[in-house]
C-alpha atoms as a PDB file:
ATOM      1  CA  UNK A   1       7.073  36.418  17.785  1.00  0.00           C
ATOM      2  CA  UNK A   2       4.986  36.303  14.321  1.00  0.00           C
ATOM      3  CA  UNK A   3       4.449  32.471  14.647  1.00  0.00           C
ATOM      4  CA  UNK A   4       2.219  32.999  17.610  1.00  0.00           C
ATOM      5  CA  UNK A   5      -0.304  35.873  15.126  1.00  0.00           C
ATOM      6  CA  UNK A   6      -3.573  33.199  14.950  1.00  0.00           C
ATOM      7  CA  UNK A   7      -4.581  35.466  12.116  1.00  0.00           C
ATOM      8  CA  UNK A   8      -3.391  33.884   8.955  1.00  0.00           C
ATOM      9  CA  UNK A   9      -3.248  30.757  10.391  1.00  0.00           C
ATOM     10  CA  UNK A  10      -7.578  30.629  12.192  1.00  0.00           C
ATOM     11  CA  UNK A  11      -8.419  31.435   8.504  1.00  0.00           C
ATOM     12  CA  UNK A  12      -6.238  28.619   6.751  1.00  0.00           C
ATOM     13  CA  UNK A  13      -8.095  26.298   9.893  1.00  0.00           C
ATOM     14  CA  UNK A  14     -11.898  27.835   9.100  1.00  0.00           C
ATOM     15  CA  UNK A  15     -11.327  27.463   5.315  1.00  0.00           C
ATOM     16  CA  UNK A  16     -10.009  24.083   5.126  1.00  0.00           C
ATOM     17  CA  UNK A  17     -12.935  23.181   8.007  1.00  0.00           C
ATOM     18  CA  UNK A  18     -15.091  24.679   5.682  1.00  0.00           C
ATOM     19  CA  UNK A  19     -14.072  22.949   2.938  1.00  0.00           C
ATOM     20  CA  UNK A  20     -14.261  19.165   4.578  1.00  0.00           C
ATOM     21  CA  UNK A  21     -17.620  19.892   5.697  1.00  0.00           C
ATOM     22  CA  UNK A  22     -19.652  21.326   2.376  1.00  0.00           C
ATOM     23  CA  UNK A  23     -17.361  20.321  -0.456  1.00  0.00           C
ATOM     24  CA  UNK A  24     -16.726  16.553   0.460  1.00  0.00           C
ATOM     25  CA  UNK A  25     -19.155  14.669   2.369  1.00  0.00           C
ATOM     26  CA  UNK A  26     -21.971  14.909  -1.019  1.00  0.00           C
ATOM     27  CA  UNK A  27     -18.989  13.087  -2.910  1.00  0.00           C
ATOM     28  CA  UNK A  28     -18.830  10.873  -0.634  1.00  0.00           C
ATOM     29  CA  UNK A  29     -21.863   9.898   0.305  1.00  0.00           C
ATOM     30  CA  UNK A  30     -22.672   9.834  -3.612  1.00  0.00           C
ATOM     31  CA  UNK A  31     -19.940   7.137  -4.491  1.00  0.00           C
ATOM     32  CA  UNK A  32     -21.692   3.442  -5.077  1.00  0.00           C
ATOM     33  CA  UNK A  33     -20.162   0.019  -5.216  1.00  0.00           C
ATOM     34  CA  UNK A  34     -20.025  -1.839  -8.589  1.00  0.00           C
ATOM     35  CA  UNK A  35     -21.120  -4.565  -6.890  1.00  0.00           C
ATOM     36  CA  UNK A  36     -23.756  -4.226  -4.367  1.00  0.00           C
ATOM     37  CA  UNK A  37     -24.825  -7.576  -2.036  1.00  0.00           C
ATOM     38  CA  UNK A  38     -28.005  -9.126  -2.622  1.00  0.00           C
ATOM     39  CA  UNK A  39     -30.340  -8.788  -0.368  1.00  0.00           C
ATOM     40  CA  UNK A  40     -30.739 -12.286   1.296  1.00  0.00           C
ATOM     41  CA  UNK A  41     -33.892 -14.366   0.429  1.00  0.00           C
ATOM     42  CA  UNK A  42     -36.430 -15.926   3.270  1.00  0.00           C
ATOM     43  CA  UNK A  43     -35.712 -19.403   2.204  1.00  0.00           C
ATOM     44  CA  UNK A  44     -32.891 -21.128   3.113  1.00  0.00           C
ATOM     45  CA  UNK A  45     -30.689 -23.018   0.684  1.00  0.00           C
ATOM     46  CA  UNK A  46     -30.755 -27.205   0.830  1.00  0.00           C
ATOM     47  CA  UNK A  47     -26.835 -27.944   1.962  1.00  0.00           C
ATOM     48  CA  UNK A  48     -25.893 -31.921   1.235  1.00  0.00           C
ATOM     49  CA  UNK A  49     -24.175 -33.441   4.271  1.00  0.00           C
ATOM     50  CA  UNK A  50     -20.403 -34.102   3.875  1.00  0.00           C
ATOM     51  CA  UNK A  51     -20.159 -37.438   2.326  1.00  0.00           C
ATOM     52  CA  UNK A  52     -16.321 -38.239   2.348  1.00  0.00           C
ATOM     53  CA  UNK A  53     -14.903 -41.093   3.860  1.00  0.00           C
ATOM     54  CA  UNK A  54     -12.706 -40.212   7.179  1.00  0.00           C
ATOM     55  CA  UNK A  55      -9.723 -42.251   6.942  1.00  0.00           C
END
C-alpha cells in the first residue's frame, strides 16, 4: 500500500514543524497592541459615595 510510505509524508511533517517553530514565533512575539494599559499608579483615586435617593 503507498499510503502507508512515511517518506513523503515525515518530510511534509519536519518541514511544516520546522516552519512553526523558526519562521513564526519572532512575528509573533514582535506584534504590539495599539493600545497598551497603563501601568496603575500607587495612589488610589477619591470615589464619592452614591448619593441617590432609594425609593
Amino acid at each position: 500500500m503507498p499510503q502507508l510510505n512515511p517518506s513523503p509524508w515525515f518530510a511534509i511533517l519536519v518541514f511544516s514543524w520546522l516552519v512553526f517553530l523558526t519562521i513564526l514565533p519572532p512575528k509573533v512575539m514582535a506584534h504590539t497592541y495599539p493600545n497598551d494599559p497603563d501601568p496603575q499608579t500607587s495612589e488610589k483615586s477619591k470615589t464619592d459615595p452614591w448619593n441617590w435617593p432609594w425609593y
